[in-house]
PDB file of N, CA and C in Angstrom:
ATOM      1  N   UNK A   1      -9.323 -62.101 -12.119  1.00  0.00           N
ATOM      2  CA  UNK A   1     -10.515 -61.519 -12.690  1.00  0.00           C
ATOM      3  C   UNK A   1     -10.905 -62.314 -13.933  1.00  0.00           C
ATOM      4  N   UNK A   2     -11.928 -62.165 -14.203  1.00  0.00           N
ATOM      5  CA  UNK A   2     -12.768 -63.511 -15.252  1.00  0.00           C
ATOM      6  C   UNK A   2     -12.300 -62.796 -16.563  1.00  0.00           C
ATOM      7  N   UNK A   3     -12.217 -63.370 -17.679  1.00  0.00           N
ATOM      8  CA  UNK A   3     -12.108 -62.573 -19.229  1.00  0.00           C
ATOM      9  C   UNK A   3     -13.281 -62.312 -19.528  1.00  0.00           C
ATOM     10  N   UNK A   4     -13.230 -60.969 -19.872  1.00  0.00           N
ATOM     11  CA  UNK A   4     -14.654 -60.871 -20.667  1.00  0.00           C
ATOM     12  C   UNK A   4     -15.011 -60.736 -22.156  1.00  0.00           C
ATOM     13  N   UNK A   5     -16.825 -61.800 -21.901  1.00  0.00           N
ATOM     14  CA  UNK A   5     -16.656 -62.118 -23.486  1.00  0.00           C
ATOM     15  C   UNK A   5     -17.662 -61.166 -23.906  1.00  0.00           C
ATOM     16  N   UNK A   6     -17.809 -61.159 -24.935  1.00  0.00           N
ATOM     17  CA  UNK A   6     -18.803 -60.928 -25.772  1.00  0.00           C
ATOM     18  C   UNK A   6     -19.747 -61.119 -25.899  1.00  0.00           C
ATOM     19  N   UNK A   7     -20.900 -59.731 -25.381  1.00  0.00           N
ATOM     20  CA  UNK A   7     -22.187 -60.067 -25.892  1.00  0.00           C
ATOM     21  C   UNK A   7     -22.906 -61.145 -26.940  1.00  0.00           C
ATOM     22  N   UNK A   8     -23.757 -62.027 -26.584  1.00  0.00           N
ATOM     23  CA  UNK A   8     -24.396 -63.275 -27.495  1.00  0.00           C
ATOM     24  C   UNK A   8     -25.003 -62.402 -28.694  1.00  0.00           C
ATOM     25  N   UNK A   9     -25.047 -61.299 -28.977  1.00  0.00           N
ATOM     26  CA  UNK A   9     -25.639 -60.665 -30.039  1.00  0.00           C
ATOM     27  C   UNK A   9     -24.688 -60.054 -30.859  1.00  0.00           C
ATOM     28  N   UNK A  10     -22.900 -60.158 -30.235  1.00  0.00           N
ATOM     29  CA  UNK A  10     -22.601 -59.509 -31.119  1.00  0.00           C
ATOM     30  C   UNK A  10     -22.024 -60.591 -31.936  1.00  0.00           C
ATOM     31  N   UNK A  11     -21.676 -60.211 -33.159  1.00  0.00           N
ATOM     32  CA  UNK A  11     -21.619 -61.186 -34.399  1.00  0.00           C
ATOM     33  C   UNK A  11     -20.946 -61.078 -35.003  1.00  0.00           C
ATOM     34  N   UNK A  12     -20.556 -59.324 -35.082  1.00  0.00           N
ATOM     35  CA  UNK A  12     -19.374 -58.719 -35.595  1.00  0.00           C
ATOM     36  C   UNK A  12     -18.092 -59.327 -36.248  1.00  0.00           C
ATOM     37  N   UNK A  13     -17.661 -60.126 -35.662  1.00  0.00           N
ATOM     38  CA  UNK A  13     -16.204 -61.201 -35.721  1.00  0.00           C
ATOM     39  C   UNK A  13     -16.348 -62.255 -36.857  1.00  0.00           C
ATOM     40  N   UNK A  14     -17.663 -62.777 -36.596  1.00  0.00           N
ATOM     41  CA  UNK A  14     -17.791 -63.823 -37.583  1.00  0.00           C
ATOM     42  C   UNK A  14     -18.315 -63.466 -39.336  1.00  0.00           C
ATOM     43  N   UNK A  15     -18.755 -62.021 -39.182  1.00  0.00           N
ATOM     44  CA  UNK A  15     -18.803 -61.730 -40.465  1.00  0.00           C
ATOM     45  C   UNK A  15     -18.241 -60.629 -40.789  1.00  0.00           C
ATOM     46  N   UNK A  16     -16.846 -59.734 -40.354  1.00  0.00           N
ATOM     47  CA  UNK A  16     -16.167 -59.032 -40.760  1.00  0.00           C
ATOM     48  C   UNK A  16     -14.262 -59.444 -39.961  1.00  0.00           C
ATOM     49  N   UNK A  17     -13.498 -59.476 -40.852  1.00  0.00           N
ATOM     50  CA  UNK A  17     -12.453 -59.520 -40.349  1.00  0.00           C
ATOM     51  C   UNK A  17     -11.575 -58.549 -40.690  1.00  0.00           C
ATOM     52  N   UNK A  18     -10.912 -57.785 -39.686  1.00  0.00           N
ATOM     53  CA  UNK A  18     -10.585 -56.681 -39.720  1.00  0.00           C
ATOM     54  C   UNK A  18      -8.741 -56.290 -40.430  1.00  0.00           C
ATOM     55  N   UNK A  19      -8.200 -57.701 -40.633  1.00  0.00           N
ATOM     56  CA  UNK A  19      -7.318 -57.228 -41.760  1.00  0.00           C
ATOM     57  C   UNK A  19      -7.264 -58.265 -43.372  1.00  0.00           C
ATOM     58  N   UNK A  20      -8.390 -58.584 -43.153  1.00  0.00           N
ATOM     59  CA  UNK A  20      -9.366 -58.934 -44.741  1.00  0.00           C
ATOM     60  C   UNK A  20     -10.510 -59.162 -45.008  1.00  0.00           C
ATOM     61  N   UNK A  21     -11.376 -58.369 -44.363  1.00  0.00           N
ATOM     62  CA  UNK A  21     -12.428 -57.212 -44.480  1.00  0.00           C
ATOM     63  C   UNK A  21     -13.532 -58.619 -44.944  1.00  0.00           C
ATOM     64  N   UNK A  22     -14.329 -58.875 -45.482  1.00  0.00           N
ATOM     65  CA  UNK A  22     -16.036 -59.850 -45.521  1.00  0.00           C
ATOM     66  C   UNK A  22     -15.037 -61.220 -45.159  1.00  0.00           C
ATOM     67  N   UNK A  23     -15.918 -61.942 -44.081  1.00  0.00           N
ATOM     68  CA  UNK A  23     -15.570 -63.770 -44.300  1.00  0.00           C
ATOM     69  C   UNK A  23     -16.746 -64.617 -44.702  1.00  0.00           C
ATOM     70  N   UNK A  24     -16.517 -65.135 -45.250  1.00  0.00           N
ATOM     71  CA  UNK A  24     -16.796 -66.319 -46.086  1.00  0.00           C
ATOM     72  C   UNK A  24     -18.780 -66.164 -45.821  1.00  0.00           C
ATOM     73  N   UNK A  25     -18.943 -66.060 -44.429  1.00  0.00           N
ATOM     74  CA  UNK A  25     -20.113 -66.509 -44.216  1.00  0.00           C
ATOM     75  C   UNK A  25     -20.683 -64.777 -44.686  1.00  0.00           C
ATOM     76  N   UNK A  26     -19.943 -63.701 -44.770  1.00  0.00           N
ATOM     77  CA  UNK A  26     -21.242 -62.738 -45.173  1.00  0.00           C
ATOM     78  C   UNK A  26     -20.980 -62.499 -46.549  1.00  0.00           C
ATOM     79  N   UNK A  27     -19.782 -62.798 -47.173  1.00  0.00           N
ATOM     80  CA  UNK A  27     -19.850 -63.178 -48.546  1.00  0.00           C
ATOM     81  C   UNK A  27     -20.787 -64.087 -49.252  1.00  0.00           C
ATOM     82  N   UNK A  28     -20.965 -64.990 -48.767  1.00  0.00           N
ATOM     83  CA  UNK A  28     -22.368 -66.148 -49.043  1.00  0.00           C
ATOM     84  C   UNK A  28     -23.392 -65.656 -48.598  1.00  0.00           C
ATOM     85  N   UNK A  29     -23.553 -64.346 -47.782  1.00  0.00           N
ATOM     86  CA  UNK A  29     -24.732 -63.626 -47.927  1.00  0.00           C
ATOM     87  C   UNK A  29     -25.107 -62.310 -48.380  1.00  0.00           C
ATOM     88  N   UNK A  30     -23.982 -62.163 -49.292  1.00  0.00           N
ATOM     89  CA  UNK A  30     -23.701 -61.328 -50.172  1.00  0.00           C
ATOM     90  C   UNK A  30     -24.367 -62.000 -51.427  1.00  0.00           C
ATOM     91  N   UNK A  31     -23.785 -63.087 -51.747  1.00  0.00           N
ATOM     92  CA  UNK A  31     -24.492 -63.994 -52.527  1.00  0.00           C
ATOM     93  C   UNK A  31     -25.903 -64.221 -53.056  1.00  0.00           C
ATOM     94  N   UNK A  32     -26.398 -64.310 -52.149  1.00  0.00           N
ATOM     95  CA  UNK A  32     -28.010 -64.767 -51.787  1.00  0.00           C
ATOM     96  C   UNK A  32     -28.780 -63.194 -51.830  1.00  0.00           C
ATOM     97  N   UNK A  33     -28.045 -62.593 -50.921  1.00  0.00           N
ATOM     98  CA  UNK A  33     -29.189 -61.323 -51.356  1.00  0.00           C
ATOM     99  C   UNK A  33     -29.105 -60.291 -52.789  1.00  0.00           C
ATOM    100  N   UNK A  34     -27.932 -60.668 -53.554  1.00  0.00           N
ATOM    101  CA  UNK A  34     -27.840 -60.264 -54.369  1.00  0.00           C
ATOM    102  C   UNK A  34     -28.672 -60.505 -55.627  1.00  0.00           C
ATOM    103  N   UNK A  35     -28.186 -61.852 -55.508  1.00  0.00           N
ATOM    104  CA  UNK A  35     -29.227 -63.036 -56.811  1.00  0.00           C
ATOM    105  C   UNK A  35     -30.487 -62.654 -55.987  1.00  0.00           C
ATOM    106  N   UNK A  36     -31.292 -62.483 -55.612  1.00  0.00           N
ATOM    107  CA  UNK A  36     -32.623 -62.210 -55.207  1.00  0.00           C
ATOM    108  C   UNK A  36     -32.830 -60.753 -55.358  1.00  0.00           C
ATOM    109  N   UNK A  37     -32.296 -59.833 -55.310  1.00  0.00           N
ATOM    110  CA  UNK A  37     -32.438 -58.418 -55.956  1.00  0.00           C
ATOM    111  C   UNK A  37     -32.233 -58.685 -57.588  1.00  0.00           C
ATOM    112  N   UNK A  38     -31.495 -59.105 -57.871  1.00  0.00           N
ATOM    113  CA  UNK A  38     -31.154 -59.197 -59.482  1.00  0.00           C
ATOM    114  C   UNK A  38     -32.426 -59.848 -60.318  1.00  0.00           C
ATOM    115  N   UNK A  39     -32.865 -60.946 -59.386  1.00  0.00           N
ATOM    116  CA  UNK A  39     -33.683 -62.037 -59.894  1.00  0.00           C
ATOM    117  C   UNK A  39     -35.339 -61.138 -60.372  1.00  0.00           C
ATOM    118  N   UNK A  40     -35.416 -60.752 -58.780  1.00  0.00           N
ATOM    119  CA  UNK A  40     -36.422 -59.274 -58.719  1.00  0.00           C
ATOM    120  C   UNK A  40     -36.574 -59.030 -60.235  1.00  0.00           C
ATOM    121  N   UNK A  41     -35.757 -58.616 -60.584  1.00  0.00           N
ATOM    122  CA  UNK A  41     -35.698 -57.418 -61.825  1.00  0.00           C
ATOM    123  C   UNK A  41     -35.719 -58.386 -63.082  1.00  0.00           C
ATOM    124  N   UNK A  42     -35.629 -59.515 -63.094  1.00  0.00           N
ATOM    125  CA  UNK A  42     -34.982 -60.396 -64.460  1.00  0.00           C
ATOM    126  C   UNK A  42     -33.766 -60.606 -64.975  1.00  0.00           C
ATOM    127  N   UNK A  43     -33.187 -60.419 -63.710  1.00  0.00           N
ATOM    128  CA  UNK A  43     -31.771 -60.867 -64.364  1.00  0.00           C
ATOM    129  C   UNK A  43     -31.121 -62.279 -63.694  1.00  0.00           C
ATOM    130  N   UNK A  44     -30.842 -63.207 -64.450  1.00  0.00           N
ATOM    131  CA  UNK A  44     -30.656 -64.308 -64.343  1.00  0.00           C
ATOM    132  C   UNK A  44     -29.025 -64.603 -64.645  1.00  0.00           C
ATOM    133  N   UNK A  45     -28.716 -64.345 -65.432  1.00  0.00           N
ATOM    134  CA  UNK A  45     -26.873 -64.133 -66.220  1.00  0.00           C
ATOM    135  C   UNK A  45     -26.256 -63.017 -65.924  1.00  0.00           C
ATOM    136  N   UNK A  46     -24.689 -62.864 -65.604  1.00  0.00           N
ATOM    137  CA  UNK A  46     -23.949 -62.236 -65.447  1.00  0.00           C
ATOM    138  C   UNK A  46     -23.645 -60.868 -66.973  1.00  0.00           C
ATOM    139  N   UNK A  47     -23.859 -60.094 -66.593  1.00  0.00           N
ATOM    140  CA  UNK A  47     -23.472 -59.232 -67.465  1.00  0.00           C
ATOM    141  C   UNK A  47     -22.128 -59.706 -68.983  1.00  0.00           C
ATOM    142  N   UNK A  48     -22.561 -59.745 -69.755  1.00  0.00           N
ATOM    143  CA  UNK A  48     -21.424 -60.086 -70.775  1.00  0.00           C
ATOM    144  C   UNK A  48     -20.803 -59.245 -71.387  1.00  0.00           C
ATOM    145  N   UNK A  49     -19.735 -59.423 -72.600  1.00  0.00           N
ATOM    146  CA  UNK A  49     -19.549 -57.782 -73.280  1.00  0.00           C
ATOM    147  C   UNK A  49     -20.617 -57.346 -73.816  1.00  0.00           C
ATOM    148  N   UNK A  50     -20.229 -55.685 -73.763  1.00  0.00           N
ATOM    149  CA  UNK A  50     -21.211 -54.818 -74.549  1.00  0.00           C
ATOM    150  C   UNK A  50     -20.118 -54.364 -75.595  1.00  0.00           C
ATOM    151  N   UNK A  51     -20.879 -53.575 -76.733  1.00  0.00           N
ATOM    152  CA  UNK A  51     -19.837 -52.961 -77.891  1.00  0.00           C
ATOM    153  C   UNK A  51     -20.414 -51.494 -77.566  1.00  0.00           C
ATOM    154  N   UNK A  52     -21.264 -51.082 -76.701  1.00  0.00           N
ATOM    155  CA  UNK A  52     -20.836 -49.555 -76.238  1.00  0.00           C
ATOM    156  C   UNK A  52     -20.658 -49.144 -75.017  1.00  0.00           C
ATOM    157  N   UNK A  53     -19.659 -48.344 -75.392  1.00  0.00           N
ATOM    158  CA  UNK A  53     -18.782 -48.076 -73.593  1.00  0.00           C
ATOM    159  C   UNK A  53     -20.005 -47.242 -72.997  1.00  0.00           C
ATOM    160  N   UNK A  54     -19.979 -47.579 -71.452  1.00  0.00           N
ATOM    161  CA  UNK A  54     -21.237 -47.137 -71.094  1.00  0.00           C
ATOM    162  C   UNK A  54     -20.673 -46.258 -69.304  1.00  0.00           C
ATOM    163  N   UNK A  55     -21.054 -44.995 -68.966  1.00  0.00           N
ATOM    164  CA  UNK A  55     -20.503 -45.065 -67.795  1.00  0.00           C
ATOM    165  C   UNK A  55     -21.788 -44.526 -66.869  1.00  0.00           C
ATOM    166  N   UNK A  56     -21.660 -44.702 -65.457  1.00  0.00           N
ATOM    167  CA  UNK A  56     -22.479 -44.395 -64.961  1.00  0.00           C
ATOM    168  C   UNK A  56     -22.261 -43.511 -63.275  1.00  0.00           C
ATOM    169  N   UNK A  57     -23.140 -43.157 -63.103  1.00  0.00           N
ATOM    170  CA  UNK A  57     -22.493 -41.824 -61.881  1.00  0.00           C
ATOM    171  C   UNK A  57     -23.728 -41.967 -61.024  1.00  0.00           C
ATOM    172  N   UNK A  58     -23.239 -42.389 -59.736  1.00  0.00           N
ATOM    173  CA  UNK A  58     -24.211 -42.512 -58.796  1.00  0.00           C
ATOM    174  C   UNK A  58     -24.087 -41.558 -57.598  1.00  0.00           C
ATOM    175  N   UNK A  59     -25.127 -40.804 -57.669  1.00  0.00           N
ATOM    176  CA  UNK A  59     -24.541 -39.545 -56.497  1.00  0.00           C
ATOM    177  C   UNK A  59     -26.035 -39.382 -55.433  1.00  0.00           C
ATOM    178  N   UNK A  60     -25.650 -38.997 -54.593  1.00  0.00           N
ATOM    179  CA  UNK A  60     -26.430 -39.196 -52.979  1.00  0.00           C
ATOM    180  C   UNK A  60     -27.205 -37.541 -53.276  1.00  0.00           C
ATOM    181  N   UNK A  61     -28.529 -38.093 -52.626  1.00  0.00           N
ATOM    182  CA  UNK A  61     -29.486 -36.771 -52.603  1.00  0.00           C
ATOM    183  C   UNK A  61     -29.383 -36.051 -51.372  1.00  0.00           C
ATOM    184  N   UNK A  62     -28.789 -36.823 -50.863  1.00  0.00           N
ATOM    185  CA  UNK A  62     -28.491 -36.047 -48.774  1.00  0.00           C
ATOM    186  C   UNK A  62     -27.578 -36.918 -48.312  1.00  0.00           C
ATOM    187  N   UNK A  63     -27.025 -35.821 -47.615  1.00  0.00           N
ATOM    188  CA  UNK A  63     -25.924 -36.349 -46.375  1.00  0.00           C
ATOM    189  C   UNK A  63     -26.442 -37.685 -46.150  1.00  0.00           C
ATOM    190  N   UNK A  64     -25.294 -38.251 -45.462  1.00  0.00           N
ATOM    191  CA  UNK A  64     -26.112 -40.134 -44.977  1.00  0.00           C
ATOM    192  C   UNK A  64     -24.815 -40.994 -44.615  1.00  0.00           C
ATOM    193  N   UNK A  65     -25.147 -42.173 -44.091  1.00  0.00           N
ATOM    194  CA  UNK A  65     -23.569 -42.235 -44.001  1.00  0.00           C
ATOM    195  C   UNK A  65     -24.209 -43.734 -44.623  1.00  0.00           C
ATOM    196  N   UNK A  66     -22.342 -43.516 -45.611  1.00  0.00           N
ATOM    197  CA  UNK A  66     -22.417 -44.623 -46.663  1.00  0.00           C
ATOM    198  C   UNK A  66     -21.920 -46.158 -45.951  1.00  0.00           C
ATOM    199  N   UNK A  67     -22.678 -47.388 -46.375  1.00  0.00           N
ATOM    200  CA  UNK A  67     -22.920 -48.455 -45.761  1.00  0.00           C
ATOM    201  C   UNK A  67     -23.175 -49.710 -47.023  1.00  0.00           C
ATOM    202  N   UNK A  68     -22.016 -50.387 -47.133  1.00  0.00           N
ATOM    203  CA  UNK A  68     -22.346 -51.992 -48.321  1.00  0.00           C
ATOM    204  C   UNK A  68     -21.520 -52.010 -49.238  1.00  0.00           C
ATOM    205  N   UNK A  69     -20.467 -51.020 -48.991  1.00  0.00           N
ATOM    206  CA  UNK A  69     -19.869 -51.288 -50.347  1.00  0.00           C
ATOM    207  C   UNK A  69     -18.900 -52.445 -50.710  1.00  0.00           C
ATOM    208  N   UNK A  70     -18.364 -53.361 -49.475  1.00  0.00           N
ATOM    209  CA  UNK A  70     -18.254 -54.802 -49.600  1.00  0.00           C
ATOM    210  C   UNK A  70     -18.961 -55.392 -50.806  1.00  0.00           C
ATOM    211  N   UNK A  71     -20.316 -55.098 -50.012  1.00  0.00           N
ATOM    212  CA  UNK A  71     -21.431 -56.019 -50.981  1.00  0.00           C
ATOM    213  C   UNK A  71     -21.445 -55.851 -52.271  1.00  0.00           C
ATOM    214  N   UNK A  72     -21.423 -54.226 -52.709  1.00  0.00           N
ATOM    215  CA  UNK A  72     -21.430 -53.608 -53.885  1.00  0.00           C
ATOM    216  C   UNK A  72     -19.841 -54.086 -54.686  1.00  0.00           C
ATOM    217  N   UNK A  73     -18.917 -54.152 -54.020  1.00  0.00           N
ATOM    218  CA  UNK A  73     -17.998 -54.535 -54.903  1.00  0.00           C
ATOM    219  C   UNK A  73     -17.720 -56.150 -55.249  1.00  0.00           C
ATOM    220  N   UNK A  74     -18.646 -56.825 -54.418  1.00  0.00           N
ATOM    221  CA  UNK A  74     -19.047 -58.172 -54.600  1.00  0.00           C
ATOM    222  C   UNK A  74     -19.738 -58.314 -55.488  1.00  0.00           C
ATOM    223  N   UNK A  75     -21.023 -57.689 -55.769  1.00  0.00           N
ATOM    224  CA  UNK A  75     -21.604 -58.461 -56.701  1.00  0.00           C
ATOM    225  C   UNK A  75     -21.431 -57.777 -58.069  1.00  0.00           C
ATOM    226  N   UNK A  76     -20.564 -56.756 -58.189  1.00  0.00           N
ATOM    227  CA  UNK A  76     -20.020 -56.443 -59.269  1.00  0.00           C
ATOM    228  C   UNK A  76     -19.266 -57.038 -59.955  1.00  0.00           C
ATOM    229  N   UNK A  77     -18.203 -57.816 -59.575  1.00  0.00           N
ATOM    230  CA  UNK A  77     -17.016 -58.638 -59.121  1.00  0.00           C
ATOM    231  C   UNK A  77     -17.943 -60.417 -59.712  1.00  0.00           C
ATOM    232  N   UNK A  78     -18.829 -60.368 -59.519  1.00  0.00           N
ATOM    233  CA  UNK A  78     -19.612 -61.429 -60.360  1.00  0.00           C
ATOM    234  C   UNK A  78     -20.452 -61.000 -60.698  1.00  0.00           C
ATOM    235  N   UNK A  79     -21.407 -59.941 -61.072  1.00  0.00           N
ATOM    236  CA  UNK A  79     -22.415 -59.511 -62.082  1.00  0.00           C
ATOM    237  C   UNK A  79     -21.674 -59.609 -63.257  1.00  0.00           C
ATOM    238  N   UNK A  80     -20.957 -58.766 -62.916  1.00  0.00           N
ATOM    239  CA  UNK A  80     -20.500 -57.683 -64.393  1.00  0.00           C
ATOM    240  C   UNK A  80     -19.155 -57.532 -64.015  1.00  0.00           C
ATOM    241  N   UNK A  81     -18.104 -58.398 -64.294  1.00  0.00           N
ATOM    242  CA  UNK A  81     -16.764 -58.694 -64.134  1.00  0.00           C
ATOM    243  C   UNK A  81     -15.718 -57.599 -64.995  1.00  0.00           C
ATOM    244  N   UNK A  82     -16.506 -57.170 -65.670  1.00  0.00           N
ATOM    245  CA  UNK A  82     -15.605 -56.343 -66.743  1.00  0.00           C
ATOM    246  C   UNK A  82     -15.979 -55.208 -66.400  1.00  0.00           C
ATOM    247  N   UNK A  83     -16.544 -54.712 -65.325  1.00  0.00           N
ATOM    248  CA  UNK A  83     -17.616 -53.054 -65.044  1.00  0.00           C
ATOM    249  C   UNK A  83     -16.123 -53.065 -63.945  1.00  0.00           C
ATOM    250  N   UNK A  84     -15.504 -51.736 -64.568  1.00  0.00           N
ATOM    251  CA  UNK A  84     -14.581 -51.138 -63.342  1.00  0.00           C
ATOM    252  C   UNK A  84     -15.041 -49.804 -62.526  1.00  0.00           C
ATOM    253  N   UNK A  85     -14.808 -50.184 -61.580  1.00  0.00           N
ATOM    254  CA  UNK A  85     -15.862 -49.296 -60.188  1.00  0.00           C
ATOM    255  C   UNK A  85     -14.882 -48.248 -59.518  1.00  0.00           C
ATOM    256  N   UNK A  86     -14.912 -46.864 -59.816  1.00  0.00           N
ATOM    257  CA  UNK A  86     -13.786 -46.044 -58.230  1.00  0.00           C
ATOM    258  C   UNK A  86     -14.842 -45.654 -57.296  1.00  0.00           C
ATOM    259  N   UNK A  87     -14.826 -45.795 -56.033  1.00  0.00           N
ATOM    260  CA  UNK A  87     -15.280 -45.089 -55.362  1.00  0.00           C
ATOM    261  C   UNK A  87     -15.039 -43.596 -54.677  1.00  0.00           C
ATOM    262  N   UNK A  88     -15.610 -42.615 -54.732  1.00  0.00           N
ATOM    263  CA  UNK A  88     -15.740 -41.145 -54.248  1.00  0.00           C
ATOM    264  C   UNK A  88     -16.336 -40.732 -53.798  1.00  0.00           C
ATOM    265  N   UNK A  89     -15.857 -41.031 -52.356  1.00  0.00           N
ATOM    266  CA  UNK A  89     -16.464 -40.559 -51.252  1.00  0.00           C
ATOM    267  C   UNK A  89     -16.616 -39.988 -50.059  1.00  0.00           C
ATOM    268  N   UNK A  90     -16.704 -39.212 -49.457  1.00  0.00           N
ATOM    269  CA  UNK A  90     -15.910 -38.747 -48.702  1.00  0.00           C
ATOM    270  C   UNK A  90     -16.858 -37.314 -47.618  1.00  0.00           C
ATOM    271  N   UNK A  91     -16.277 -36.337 -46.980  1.00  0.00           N
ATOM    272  CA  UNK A  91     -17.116 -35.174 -46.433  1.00  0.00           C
ATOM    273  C   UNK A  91     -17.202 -34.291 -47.174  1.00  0.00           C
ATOM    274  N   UNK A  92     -18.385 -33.983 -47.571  1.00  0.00           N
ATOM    275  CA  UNK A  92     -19.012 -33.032 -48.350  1.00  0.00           C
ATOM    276  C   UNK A  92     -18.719 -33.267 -49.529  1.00  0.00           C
ATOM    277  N   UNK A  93     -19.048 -34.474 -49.893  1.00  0.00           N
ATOM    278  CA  UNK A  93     -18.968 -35.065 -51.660  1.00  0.00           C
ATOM    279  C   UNK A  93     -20.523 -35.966 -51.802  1.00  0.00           C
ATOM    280  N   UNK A  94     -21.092 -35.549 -53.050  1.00  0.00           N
ATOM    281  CA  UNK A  94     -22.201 -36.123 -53.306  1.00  0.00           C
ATOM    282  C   UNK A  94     -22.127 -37.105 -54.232  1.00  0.00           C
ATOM    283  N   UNK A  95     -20.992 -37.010 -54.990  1.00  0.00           N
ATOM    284  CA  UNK A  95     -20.695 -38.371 -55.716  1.00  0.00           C
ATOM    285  C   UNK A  95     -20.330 -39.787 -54.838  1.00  0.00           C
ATOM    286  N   UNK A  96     -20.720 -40.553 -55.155  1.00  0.00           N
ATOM    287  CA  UNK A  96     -20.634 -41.836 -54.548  1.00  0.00           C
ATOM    288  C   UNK A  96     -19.715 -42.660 -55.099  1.00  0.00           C
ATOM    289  N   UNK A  97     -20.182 -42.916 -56.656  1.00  0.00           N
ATOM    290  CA  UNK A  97     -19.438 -43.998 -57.776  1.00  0.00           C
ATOM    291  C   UNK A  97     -19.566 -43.755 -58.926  1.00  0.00           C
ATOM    292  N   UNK A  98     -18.464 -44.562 -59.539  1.00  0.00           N
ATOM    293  CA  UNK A  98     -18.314 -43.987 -60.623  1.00  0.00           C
ATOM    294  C   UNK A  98     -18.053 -45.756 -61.256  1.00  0.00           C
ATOM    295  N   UNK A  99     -19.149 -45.817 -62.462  1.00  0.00           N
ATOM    296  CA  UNK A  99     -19.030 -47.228 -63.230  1.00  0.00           C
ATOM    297  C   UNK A  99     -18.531 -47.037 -64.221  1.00  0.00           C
ATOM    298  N   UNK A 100     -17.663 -48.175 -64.885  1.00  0.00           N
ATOM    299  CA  UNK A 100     -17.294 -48.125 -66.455  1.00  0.00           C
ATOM    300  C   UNK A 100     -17.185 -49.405 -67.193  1.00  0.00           C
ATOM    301  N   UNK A 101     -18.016 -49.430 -68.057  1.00  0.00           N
ATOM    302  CA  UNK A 101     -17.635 -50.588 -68.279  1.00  0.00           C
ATOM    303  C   UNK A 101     -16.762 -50.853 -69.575  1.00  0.00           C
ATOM    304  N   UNK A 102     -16.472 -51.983 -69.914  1.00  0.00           N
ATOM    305  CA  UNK A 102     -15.399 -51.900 -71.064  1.00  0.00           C
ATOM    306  C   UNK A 102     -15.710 -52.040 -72.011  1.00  0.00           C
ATOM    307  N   UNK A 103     -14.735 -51.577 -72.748  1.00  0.00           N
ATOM    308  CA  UNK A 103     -14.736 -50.615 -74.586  1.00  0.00           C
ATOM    309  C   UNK A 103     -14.921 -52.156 -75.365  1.00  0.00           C
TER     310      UNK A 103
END
């Protein structure tokens, strides 16, 4: 019997690996769509220190199912290197995240 392959649409493999999670190629498009949201807004430089601790709470207006947080801990991870992130999330929780950045 023949092996069977994989749909030509699926893609899955080449941009998630399943025991170390983004590869290379959706990290570099992690990259790109990030700096182009950031850019959007005026931001050009990576977040530097601040001298006031600042935290922030991101919570969901409806059920939904949560999707990017690869991405989100990517471009945190080079935005704002010093912003420590937990995520909380879960069934029947409206908190999402929780930012902090340092003192």
């Amino acid at each position: 019997m023949a092996e069977k392959s994989r749909p030509p649409h699926n893609r899955g493999a080449m941009l998630w690996d399943h025991s170390s999670g983004p590869t290379r190629l959706l990290i570099s498009s992690f990259d790109r769509w990030t700096s182009a949201i950031l850019a959007d807004d005026g931001v050009d430089m990576p977040l530097m220190g601040s001298t006031t601790p600042v935290e922030a709470k991101i919570v969901s207006r409806t059920e939904g199912t949560l999707a990017g947080c690869a991405a989100v801990d990517h471009m945190l991870q080079i935005w704002a290197g010093g912003v420590s992130i937990s995520w909380a999330f879960g069934d029947g929780r409206r908190l999402v995240l929780v930012m902090k950045s340092p003192v």
